[in-house]
PDB file of N, CA and C in Angstrom:
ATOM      1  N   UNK A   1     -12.972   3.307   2.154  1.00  0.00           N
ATOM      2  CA  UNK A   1     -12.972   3.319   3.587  1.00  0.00           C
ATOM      3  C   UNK A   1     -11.899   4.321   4.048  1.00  0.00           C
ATOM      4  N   UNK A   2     -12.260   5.251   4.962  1.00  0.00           N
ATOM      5  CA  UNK A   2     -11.227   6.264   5.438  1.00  0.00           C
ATOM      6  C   UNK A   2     -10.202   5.083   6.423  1.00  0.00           C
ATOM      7  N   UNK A   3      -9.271   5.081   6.264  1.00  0.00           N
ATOM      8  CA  UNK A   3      -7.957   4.961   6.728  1.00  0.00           C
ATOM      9  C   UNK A   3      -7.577   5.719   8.327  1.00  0.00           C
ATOM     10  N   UNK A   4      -7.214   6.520   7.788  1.00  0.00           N
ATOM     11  CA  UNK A   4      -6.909   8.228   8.606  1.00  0.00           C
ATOM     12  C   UNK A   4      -7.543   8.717   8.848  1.00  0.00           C
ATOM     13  N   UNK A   5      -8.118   8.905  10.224  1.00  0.00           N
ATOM     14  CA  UNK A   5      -9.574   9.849  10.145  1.00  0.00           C
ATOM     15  C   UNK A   5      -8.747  10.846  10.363  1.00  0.00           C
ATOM     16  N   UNK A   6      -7.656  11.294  10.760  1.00  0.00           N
ATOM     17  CA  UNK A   6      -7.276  12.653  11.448  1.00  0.00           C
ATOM     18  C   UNK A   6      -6.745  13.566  10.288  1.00  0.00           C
ATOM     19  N   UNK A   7      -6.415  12.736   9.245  1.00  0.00           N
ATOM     20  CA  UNK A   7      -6.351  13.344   7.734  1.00  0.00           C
ATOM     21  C   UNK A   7      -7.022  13.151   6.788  1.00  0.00           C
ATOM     22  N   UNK A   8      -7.979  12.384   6.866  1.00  0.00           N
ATOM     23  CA  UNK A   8      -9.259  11.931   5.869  1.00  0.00           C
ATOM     24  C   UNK A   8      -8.732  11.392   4.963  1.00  0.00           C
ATOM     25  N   UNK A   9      -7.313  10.280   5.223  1.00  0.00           N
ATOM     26  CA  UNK A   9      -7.004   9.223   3.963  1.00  0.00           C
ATOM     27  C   UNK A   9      -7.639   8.379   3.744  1.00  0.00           C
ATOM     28  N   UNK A  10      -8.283   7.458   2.489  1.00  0.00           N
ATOM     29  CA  UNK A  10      -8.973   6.848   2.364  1.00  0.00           C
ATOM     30  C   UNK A  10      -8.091   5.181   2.166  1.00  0.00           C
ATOM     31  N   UNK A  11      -8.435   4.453   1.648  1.00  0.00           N
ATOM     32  CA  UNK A  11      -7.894   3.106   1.463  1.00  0.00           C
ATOM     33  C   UNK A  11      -7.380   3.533  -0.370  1.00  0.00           C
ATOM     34  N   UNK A  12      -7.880   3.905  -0.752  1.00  0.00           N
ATOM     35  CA  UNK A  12      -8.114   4.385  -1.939  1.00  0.00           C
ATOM     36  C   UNK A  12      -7.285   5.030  -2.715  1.00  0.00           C
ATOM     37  N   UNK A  13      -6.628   6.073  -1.871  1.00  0.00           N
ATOM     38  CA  UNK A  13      -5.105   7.130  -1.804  1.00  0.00           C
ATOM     39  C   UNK A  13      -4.201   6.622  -1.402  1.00  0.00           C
ATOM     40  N   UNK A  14      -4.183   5.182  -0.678  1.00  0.00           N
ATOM     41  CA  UNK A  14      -3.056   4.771  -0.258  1.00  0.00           C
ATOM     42  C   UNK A  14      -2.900   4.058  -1.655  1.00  0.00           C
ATOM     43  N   UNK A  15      -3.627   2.858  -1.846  1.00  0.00           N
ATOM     44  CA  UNK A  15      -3.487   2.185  -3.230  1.00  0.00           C
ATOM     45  C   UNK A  15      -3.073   2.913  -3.938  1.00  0.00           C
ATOM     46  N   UNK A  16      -3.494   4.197  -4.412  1.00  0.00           N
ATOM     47  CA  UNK A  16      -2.998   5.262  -5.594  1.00  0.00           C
ATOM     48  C   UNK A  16      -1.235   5.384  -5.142  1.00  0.00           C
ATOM     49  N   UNK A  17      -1.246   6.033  -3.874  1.00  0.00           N
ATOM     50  CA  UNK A  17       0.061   5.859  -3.836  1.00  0.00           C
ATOM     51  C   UNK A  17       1.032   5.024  -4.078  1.00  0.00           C
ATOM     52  N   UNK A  18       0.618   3.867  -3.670  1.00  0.00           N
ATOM     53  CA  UNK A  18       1.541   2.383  -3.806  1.00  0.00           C
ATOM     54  C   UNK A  18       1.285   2.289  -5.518  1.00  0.00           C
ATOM     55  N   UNK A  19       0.333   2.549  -6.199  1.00  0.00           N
ATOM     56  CA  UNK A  19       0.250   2.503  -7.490  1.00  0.00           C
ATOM     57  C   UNK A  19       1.252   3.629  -8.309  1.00  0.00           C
ATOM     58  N   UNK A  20       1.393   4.611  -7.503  1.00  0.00           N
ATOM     59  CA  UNK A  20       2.056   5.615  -8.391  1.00  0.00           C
ATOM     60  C   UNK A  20       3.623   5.231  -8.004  1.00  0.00           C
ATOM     61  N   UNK A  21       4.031   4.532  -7.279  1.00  0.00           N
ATOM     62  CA  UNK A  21       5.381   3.885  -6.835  1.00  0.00           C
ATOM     63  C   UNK A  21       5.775   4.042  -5.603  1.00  0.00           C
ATOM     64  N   UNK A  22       4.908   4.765  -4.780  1.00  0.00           N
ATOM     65  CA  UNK A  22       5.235   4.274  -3.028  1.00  0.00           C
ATOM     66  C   UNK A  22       5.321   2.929  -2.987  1.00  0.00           C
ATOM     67  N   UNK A  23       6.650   2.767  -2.192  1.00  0.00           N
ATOM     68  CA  UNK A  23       7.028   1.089  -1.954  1.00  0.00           C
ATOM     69  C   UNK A  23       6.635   0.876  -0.371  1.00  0.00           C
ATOM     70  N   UNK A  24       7.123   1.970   0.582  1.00  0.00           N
ATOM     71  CA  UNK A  24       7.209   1.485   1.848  1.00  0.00           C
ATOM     72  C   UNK A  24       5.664   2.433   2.387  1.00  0.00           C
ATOM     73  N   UNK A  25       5.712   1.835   3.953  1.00  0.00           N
ATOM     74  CA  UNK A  25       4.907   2.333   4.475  1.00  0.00           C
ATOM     75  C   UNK A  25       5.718   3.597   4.913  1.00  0.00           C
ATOM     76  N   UNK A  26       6.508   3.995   5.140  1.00  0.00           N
ATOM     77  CA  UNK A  26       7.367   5.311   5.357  1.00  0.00           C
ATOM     78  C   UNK A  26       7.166   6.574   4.018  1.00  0.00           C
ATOM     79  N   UNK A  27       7.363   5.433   3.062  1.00  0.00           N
ATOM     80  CA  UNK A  27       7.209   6.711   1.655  1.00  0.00           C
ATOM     81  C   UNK A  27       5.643   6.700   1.627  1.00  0.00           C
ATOM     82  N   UNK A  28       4.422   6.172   1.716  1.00  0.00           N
ATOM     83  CA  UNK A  28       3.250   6.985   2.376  1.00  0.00           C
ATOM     84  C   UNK A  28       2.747   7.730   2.829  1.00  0.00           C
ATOM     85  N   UNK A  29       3.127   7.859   4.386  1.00  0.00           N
ATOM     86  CA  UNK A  29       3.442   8.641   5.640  1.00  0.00           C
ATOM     87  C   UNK A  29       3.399   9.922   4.601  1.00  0.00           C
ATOM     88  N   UNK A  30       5.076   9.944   4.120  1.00  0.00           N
ATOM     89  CA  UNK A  30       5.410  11.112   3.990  1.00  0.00           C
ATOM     90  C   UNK A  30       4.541  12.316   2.707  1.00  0.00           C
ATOM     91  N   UNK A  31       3.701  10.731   1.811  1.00  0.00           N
ATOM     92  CA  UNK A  31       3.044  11.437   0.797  1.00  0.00           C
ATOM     93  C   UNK A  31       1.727  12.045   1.330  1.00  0.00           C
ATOM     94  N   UNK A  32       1.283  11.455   1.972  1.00  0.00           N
ATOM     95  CA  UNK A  32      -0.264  11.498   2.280  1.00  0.00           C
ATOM     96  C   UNK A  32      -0.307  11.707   4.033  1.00  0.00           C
ATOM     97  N   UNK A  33       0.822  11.932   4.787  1.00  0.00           N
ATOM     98  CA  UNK A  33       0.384  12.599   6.387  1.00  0.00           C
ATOM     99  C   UNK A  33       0.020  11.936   7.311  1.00  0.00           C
ATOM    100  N   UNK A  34      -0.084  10.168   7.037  1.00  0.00           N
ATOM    101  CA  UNK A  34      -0.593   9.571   7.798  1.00  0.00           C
ATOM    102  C   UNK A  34       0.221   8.667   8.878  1.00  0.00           C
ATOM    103  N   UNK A  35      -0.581   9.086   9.844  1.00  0.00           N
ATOM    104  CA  UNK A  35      -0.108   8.777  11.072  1.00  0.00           C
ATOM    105  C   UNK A  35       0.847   9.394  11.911  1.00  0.00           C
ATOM    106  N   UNK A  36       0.270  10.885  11.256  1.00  0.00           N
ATOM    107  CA  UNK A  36       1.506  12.105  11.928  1.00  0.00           C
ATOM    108  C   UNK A  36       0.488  12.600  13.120  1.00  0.00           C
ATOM    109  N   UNK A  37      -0.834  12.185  13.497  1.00  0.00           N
ATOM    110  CA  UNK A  37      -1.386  12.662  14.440  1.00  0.00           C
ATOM    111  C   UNK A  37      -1.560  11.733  15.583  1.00  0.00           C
ATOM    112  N   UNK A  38      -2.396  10.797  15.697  1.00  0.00           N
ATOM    113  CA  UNK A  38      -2.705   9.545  16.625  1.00  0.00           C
ATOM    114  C   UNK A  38      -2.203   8.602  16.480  1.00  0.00           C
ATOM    115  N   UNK A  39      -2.082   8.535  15.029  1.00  0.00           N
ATOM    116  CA  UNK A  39      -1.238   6.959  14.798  1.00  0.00           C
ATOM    117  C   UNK A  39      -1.671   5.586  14.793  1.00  0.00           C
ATOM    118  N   UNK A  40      -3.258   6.003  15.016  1.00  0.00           N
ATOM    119  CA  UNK A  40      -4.266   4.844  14.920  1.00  0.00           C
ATOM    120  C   UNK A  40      -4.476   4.249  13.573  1.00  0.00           C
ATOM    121  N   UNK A  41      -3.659   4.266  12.360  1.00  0.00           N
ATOM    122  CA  UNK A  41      -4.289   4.083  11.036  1.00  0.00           C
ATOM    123  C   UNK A  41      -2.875   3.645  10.425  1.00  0.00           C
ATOM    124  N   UNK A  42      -1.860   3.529  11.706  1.00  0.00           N
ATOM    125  CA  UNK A  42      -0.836   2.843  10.679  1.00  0.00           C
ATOM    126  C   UNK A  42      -0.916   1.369  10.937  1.00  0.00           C
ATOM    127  N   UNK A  43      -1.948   0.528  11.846  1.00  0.00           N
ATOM    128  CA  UNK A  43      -1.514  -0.894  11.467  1.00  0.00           C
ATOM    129  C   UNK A  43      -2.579  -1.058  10.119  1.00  0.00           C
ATOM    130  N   UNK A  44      -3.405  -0.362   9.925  1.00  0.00           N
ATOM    131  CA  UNK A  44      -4.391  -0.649   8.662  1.00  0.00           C
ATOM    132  C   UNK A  44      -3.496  -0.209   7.268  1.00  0.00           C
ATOM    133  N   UNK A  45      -3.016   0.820   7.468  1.00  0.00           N
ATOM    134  CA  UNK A  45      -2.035   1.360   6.691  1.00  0.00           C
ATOM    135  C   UNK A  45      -1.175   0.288   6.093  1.00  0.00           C
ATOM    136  N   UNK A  46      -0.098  -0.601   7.230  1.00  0.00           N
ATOM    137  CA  UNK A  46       0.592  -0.998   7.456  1.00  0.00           C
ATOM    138  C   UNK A  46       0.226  -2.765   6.130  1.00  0.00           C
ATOM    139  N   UNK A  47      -1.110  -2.998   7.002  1.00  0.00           N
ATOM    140  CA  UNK A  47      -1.662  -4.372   6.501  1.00  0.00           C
ATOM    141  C   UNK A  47      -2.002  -3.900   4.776  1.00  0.00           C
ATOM    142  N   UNK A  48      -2.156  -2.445   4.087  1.00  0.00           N
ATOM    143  CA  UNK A  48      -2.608  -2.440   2.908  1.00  0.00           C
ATOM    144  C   UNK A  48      -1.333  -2.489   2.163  1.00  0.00           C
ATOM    145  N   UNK A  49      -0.308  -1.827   2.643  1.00  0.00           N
ATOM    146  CA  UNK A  49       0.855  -2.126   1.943  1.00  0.00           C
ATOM    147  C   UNK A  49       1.842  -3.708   1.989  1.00  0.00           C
ATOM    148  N   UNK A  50       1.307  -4.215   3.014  1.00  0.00           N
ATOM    149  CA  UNK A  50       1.808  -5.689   2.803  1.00  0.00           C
ATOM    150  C   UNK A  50       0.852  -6.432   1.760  1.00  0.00           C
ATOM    151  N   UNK A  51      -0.234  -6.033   1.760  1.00  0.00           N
ATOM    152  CA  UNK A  51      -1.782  -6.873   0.224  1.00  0.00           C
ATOM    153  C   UNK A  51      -1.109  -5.980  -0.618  1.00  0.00           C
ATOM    154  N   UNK A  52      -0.545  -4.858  -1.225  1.00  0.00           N
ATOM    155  CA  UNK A  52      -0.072  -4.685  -1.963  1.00  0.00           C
ATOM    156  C   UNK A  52       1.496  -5.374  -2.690  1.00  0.00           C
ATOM    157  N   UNK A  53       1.996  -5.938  -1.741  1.00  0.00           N
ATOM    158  CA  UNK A  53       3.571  -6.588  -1.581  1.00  0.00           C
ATOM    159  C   UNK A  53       3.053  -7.972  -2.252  1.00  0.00           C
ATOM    160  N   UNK A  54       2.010  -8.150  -1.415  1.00  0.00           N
ATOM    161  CA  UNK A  54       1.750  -9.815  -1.944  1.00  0.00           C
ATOM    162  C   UNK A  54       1.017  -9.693  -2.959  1.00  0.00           C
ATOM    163  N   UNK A  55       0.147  -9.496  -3.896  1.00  0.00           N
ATOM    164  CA  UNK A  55       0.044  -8.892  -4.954  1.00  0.00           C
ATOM    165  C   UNK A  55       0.398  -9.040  -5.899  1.00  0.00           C
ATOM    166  N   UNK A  56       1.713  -7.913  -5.624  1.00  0.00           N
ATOM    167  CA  UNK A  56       2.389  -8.196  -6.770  1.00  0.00           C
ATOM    168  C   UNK A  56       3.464  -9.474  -6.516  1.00  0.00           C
ATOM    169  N   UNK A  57       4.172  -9.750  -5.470  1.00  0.00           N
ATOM    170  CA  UNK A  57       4.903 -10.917  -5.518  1.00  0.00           C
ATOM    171  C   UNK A  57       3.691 -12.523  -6.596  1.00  0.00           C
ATOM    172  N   UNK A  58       2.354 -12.352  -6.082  1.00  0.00           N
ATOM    173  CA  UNK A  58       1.666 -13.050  -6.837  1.00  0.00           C
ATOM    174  C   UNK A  58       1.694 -12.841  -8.775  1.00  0.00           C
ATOM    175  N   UNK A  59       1.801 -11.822  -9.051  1.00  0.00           N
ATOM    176  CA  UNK A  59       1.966 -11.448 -10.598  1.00  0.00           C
ATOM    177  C   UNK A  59       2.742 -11.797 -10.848  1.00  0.00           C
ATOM    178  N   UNK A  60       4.114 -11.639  -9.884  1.00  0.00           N
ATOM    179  CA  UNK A  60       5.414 -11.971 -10.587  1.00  0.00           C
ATOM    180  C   UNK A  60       5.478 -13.169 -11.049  1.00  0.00           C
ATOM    181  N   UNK A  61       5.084 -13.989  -9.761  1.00  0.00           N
ATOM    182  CA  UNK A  61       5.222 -15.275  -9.516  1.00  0.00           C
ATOM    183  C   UNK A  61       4.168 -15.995 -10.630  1.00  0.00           C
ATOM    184  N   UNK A  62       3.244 -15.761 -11.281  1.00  0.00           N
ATOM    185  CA  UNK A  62       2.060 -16.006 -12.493  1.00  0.00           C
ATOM    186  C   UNK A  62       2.653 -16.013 -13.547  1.00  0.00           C
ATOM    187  N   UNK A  63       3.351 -14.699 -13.622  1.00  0.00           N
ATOM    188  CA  UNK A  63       4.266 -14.055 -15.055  1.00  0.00           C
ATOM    189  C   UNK A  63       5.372 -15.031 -15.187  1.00  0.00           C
ATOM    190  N   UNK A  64       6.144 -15.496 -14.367  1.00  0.00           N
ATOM    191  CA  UNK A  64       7.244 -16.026 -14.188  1.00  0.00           C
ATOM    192  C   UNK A  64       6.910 -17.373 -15.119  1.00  0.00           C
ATOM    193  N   UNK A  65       5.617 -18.161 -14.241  1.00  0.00           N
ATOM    194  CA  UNK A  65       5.417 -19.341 -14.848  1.00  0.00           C
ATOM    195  C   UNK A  65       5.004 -19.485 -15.977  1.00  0.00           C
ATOM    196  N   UNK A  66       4.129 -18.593 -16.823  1.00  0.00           N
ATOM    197  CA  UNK A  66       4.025 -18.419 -18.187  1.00  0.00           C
ATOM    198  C   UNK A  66       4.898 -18.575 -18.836  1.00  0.00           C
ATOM    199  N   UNK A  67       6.271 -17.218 -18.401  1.00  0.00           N
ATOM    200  CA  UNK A  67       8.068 -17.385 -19.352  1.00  0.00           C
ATOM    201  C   UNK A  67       8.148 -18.833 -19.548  1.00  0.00           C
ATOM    202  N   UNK A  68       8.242 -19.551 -18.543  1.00  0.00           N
ATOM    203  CA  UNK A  68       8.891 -20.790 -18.205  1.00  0.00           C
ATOM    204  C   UNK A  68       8.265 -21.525 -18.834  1.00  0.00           C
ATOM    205  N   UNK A  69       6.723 -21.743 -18.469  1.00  0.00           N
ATOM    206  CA  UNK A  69       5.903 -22.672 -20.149  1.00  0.00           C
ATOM    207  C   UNK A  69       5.769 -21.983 -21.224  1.00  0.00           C
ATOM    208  N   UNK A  70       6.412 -21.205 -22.046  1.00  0.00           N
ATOM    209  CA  UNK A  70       6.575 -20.358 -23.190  1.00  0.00           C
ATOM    210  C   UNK A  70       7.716 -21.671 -24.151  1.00  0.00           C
TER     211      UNK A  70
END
Protein backbone atom coordinates (compact mmCIF):
# COMPACT_ATOMS: atom_id res chain seq x y z
CA UNK A 1 0.00 0.00 0.00
CA UNK A 2 1.54 3.44 -0.96
CA UNK A 3 1.99 5.36 2.23
CA UNK A 4 3.28 8.66 0.56
CA UNK A 5 1.67 9.41 -2.43
CA UNK A 6 3.79 12.59 -2.91
CA UNK A 7 6.92 10.29 -2.81
CA UNK A 8 5.54 6.95 -3.76
CA UNK A 9 6.52 5.29 -0.26
CA UNK A 10 5.02 2.18 0.13
CA UNK A 11 4.15 0.40 3.60
CA UNK A 12 6.74 -1.91 2.50
CA UNK A 13 9.93 0.62 2.54
CA UNK A 14 8.94 1.78 5.67
CA UNK A 15 9.04 -1.85 7.25
CA UNK A 16 12.41 -2.28 5.32
CA UNK A 17 13.50 0.70 6.98
CA UNK A 18 12.46 -0.06 10.53
CA UNK A 19 13.95 -3.53 9.54
CA UNK A 20 17.25 -2.20 8.49
CA UNK A 21 17.35 -0.22 12.03
CA UNK A 22 15.21 2.93 11.67
CA UNK A 23 13.90 3.27 15.22
CA UNK A 24 11.96 6.57 15.08
CA UNK A 25 9.50 8.04 12.90
CA UNK A 26 12.06 11.02 12.40
CA UNK A 27 14.93 8.55 11.25
CA UNK A 28 12.31 7.53 8.36
CA UNK A 29 11.39 10.91 7.29
CA UNK A 30 14.88 11.44 6.82
CA UNK A 31 15.55 7.99 4.95
CA UNK A 32 12.75 7.78 2.66
CA UNK A 33 11.29 11.81 2.32
CA UNK A 34 8.23 11.29 3.88
CA UNK A 35 6.13 13.80 4.81
CA UNK A 36 8.39 16.55 3.48
CA UNK A 37 5.50 17.55 1.11
CA UNK A 38 1.72 17.46 2.51
CA UNK A 39 2.26 15.57 5.39
CA UNK A 40 -0.76 13.50 4.88
CA UNK A 41 1.12 10.05 5.40
CA UNK A 42 2.70 10.75 8.65
CA UNK A 43 -0.21 9.57 10.93
CA UNK A 44 -0.11 6.17 8.78
CA UNK A 45 3.55 6.42 8.90
CA UNK A 46 3.36 7.21 12.42
CA UNK A 47 0.76 4.09 13.35
CA UNK A 48 3.39 1.58 11.27
CA UNK A 49 6.18 2.43 13.40
CA UNK A 50 4.29 2.08 16.66
CA UNK A 51 3.05 -2.03 15.06
CA UNK A 52 6.56 -2.16 14.62
CA UNK A 53 7.45 -1.05 18.49
CA UNK A 54 4.83 -3.45 19.61
CA UNK A 55 6.11 -6.23 17.76
CA UNK A 56 8.95 -6.39 18.84
CA UNK A 57 8.21 -5.41 22.55
CA UNK A 58 5.92 -8.74 21.90
CA UNK A 59 9.20 -10.98 20.91
CA UNK A 60 10.95 -9.70 23.64
CA UNK A 61 8.40 -10.27 25.93
CA UNK A 62 7.90 -14.32 24.30
CA UNK A 63 11.79 -14.64 24.36
CA UNK A 64 11.96 -13.46 27.83
CA UNK A 65 9.46 -16.13 29.01
CA UNK A 66 11.13 -19.04 27.37
CA UNK A 67 14.77 -17.81 29.36
CA UNK A 68 12.72 -17.92 32.42
CA UNK A 69 11.08 -21.54 31.75
CA UNK A 70 14.55 -22.75 30.50
Amino acid sequence: MIVCVCHNVSDRAIRSAMDAGAASLSEIQAQLNIGACCGKCLPSAKALVNEHHEDIATRFTALRRELVAA
